[in-house]
Every structure is written in C-alpha cells, then in structure tokens.
PDB file of N, CA and C in Angstrom:
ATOM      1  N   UNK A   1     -22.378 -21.927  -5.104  1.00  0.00           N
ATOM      2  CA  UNK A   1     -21.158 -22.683  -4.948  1.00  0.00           C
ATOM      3  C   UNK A   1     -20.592 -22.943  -6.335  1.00  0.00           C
ATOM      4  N   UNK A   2     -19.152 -23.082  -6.915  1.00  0.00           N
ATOM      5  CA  UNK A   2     -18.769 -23.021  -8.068  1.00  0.00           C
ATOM      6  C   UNK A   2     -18.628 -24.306  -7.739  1.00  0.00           C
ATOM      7  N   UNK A   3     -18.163 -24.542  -9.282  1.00  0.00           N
ATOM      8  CA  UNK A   3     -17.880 -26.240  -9.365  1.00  0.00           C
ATOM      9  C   UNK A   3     -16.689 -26.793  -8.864  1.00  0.00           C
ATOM     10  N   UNK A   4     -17.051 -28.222  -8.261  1.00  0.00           N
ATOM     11  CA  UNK A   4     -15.994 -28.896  -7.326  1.00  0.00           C
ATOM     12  C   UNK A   4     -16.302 -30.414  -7.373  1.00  0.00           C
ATOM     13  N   UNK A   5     -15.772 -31.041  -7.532  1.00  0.00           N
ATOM     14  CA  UNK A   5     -15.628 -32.370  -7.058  1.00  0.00           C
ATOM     15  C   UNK A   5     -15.663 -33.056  -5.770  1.00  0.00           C
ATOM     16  N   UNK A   6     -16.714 -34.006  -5.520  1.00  0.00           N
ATOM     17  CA  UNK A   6     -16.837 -33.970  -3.943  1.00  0.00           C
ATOM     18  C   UNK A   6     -15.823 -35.671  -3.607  1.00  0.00           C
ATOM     19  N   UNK A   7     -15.148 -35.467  -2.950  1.00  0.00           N
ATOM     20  CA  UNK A   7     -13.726 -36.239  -1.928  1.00  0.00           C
ATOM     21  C   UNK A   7     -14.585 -37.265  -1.844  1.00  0.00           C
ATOM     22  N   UNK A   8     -14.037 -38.951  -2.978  1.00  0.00           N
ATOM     23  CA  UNK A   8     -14.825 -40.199  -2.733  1.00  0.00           C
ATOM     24  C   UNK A   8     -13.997 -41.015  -2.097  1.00  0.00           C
ATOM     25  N   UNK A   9     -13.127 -40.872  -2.025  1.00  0.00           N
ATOM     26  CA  UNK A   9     -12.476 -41.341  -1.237  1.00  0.00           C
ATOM     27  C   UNK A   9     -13.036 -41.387   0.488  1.00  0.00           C
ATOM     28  N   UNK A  10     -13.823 -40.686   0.956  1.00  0.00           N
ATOM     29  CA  UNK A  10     -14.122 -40.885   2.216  1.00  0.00           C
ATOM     30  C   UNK A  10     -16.111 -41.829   2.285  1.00  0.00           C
ATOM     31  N   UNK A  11     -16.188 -42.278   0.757  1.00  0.00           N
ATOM     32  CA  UNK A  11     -17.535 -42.778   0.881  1.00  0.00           C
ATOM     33  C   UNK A  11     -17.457 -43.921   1.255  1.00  0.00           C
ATOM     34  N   UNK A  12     -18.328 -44.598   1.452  1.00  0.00           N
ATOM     35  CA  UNK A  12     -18.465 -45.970   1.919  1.00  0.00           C
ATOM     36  C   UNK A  12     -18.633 -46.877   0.079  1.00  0.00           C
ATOM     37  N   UNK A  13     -18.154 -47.721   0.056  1.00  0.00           N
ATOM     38  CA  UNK A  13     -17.925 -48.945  -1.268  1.00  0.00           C
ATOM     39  C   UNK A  13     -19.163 -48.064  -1.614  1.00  0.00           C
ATOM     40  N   UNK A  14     -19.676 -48.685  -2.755  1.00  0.00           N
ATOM     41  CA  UNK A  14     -20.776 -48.280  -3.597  1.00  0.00           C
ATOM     42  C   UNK A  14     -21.921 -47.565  -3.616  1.00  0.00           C
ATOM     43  N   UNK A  15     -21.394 -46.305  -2.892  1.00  0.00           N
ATOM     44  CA  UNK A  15     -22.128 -45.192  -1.996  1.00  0.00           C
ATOM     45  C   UNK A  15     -22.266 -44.042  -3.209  1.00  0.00           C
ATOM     46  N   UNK A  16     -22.699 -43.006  -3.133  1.00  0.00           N
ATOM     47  CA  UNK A  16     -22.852 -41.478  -3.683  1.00  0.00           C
ATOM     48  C   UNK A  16     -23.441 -40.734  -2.572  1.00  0.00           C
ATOM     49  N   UNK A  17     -23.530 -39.520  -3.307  1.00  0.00           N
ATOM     50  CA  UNK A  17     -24.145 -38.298  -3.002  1.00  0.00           C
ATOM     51  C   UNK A  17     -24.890 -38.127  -3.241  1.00  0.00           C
ATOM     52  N   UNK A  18     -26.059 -37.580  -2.779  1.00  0.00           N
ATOM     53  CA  UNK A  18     -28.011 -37.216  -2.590  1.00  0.00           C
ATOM     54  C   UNK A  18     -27.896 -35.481  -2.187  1.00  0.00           C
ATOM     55  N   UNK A  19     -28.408 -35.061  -3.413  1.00  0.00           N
ATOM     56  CA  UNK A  19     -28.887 -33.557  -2.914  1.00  0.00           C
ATOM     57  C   UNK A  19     -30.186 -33.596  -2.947  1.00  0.00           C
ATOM     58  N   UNK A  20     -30.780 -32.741  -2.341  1.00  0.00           N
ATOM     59  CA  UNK A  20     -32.574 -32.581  -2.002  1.00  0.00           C
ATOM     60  C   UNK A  20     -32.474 -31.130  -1.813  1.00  0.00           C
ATOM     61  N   UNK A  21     -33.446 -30.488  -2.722  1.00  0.00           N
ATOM     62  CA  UNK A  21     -33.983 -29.168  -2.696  1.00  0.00           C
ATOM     63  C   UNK A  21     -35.468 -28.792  -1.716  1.00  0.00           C
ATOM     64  N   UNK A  22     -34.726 -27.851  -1.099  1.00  0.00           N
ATOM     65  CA  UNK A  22     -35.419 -27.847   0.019  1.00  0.00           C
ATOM     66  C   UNK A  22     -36.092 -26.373  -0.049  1.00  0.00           C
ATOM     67  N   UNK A  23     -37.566 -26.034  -0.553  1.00  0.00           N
ATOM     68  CA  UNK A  23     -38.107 -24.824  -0.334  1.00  0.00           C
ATOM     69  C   UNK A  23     -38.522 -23.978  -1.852  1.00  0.00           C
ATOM     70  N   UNK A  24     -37.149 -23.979  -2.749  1.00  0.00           N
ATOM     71  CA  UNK A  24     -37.500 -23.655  -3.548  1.00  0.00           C
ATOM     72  C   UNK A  24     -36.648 -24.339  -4.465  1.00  0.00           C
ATOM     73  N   UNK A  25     -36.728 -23.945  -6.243  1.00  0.00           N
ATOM     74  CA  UNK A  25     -36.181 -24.478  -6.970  1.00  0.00           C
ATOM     75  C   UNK A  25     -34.939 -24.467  -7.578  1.00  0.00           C
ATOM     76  N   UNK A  26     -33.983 -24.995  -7.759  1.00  0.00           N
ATOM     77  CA  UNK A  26     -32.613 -24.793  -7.416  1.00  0.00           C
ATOM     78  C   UNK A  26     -31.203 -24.984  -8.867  1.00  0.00           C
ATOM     79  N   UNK A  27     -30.903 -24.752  -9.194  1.00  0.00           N
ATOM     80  CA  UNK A  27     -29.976 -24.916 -10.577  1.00  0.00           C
ATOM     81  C   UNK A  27     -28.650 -25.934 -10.109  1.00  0.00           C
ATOM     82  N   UNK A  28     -28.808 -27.047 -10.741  1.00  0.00           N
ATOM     83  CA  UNK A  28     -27.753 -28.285 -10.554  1.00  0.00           C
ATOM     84  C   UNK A  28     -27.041 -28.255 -12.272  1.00  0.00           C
ATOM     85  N   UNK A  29     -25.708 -27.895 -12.192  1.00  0.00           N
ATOM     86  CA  UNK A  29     -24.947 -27.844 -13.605  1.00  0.00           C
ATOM     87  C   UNK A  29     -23.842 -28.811 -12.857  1.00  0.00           C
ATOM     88  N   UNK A  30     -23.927 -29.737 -13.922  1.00  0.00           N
ATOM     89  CA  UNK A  30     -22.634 -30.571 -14.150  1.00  0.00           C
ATOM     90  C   UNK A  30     -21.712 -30.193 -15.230  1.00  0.00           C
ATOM     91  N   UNK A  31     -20.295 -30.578 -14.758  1.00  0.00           N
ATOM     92  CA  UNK A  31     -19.110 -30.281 -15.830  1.00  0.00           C
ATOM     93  C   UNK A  31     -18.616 -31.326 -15.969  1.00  0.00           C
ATOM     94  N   UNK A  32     -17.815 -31.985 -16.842  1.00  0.00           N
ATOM     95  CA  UNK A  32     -16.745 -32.832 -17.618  1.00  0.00           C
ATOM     96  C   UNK A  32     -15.495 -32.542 -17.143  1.00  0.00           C
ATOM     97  N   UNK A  33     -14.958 -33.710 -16.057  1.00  0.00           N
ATOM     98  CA  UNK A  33     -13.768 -32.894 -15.652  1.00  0.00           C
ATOM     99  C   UNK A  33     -12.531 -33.507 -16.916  1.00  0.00           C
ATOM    100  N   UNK A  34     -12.973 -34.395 -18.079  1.00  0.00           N
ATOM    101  CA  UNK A  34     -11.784 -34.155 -19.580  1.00  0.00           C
ATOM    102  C   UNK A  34     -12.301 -33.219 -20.347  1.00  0.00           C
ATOM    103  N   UNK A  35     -13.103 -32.368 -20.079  1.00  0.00           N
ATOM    104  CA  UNK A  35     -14.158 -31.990 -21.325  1.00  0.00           C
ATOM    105  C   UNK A  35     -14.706 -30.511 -21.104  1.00  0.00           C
ATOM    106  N   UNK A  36     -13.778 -29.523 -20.285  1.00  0.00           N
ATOM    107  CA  UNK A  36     -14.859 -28.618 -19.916  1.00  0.00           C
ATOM    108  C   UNK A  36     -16.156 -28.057 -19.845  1.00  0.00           C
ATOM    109  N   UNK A  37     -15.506 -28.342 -21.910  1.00  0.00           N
ATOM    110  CA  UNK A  37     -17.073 -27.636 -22.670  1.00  0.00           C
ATOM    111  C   UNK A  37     -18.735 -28.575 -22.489  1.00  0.00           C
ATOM    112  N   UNK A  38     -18.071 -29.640 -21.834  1.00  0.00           N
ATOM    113  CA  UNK A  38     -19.284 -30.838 -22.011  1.00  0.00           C
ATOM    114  C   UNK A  38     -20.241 -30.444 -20.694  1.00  0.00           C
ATOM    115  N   UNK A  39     -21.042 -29.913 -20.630  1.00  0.00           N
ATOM    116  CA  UNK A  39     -21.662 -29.301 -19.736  1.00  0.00           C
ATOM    117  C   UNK A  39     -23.394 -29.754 -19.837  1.00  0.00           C
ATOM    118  N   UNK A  40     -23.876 -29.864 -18.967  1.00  0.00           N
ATOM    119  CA  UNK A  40     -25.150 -30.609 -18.525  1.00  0.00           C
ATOM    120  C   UNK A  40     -25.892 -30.069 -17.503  1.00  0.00           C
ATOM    121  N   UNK A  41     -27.104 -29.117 -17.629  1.00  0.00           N
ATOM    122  CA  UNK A  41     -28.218 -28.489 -16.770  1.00  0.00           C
ATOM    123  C   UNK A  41     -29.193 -29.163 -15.988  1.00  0.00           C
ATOM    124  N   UNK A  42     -29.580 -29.317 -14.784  1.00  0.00           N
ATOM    125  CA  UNK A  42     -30.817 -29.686 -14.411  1.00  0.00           C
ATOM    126  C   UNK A  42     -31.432 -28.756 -13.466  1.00  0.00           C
ATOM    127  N   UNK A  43     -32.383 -28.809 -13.469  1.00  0.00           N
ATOM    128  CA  UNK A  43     -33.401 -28.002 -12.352  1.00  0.00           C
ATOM    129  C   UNK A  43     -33.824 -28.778 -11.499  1.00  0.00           C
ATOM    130  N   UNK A  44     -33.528 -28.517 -10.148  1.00  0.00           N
ATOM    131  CA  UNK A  44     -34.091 -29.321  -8.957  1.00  0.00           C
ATOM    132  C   UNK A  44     -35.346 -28.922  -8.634  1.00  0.00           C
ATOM    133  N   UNK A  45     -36.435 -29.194  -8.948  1.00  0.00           N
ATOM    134  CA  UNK A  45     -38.191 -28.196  -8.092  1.00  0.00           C
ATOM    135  C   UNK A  45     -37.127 -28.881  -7.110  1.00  0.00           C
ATOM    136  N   UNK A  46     -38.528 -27.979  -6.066  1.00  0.00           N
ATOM    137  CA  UNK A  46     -38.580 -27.865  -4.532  1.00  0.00           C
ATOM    138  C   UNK A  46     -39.131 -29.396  -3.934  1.00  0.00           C
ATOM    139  N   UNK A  47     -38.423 -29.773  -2.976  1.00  0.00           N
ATOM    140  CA  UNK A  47     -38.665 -30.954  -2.528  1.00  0.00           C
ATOM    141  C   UNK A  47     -38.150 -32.231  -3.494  1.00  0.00           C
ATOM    142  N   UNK A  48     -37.465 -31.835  -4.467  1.00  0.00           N
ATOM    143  CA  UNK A  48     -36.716 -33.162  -5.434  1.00  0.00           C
ATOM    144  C   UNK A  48     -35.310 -33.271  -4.972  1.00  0.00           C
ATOM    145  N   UNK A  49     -35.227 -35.075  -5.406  1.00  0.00           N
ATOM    146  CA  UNK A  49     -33.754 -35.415  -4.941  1.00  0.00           C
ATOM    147  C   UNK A  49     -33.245 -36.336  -6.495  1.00  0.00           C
ATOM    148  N   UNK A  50     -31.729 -35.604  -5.785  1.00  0.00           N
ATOM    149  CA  UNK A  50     -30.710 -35.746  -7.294  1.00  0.00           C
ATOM    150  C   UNK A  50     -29.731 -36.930  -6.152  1.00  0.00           C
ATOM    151  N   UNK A  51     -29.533 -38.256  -6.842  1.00  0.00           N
ATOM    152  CA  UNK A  51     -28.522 -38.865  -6.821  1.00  0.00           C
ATOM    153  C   UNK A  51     -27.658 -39.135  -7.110  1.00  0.00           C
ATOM    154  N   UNK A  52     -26.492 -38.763  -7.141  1.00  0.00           N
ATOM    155  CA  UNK A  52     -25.082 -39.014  -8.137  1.00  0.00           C
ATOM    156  C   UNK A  52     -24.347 -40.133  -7.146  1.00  0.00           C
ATOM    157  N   UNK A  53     -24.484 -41.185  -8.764  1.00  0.00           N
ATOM    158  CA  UNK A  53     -23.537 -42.429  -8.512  1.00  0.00           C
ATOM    159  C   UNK A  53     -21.921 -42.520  -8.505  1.00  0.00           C
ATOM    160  N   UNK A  54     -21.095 -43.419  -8.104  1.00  0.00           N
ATOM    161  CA  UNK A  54     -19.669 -43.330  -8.266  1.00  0.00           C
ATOM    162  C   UNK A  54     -19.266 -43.022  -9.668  1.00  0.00           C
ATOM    163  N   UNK A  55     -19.874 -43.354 -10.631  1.00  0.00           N
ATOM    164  CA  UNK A  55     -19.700 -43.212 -12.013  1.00  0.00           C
ATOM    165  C   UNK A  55     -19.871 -41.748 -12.519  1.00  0.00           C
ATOM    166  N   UNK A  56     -20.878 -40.978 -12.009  1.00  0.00           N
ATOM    167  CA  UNK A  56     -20.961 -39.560 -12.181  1.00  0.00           C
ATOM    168  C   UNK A  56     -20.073 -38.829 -11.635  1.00  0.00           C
ATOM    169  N   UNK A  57     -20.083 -38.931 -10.171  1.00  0.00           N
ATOM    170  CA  UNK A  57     -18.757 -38.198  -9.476  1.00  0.00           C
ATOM    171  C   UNK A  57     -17.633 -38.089  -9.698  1.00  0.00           C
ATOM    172  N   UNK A  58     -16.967 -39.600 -10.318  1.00  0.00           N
ATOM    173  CA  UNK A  58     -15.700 -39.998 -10.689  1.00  0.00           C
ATOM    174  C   UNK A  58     -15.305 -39.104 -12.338  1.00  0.00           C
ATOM    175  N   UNK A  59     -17.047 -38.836 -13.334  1.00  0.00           N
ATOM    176  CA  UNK A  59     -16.571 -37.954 -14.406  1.00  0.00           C
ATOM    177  C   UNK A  59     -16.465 -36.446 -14.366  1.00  0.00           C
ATOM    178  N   UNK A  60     -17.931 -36.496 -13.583  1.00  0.00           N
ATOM    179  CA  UNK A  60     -18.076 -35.056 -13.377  1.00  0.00           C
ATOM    180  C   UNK A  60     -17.511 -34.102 -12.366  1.00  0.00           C
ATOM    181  N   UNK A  61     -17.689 -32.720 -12.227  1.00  0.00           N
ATOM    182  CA  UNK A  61     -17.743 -31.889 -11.059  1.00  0.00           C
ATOM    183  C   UNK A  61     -19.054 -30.683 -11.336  1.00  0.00           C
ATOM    184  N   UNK A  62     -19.538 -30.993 -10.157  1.00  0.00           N
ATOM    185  CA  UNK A  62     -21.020 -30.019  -9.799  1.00  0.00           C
ATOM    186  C   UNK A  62     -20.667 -28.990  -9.512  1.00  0.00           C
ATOM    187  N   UNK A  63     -22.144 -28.077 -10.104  1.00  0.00           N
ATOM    188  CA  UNK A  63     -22.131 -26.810  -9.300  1.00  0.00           C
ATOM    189  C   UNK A  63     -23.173 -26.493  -9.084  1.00  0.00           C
ATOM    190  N   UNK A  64     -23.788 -25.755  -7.953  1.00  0.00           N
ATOM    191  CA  UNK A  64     -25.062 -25.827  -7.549  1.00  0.00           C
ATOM    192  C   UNK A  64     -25.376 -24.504  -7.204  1.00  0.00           C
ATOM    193  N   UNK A  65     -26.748 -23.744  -7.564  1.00  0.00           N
ATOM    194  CA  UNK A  65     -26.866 -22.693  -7.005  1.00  0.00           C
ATOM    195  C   UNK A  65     -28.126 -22.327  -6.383  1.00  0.00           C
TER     196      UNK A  65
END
C-alpha cells in the first residue's frame, strides 16, 4: 500500500489506529506530510502491534508493506 493518510475525522475523540502484524514480518514507513524528506522506518515482527496516536496521524502519512 503506498502512503496515505488515514480519515480522523471519522474516529472517536482521543482514539487512533492499531496495526498488528499478523504471520510474518512487515515494513511500517512513515512520511512527514510538511517534510517529505523526513522519513521514519519500522519493522513490525510477526504478532507486534503499532499504535498511532492523533498526534502522529495528524503529522504523518503511512505506508505499509
């Protein structure tokens, strides 16, 4: 999936997004949506969960593969 910004407008008040890698290990890249170049890697192992707060969502946009 390329990078996108996920619609907070439909979260509940002081809610985020939870990804969980399921099986195997998975590539989570964040982008800077003022900043293109500002770019940030993580590796999900298998069976780990990534939480992104209103504060992340609101800077960043994910991409996951």
């Amino acid at each position: 999936m390329g990078f996108h910004a996920d619609q907070m407008d439909i979260l509940e008040a002081n809610t985020g997004i939870a990804i969980i890698s399921l099986r195997q290990t998975r590539a989570l890249r964040f982008r800077n949506l003022q900043n293109n170049e500002q770019i940030i890697d993580y590796e999900l192992v298998a069976g780990s969960l990534f939480y992104m707060t209103p504060e992340i969502l609101g800077e960043m946009e994910a991409c996951y593969s």
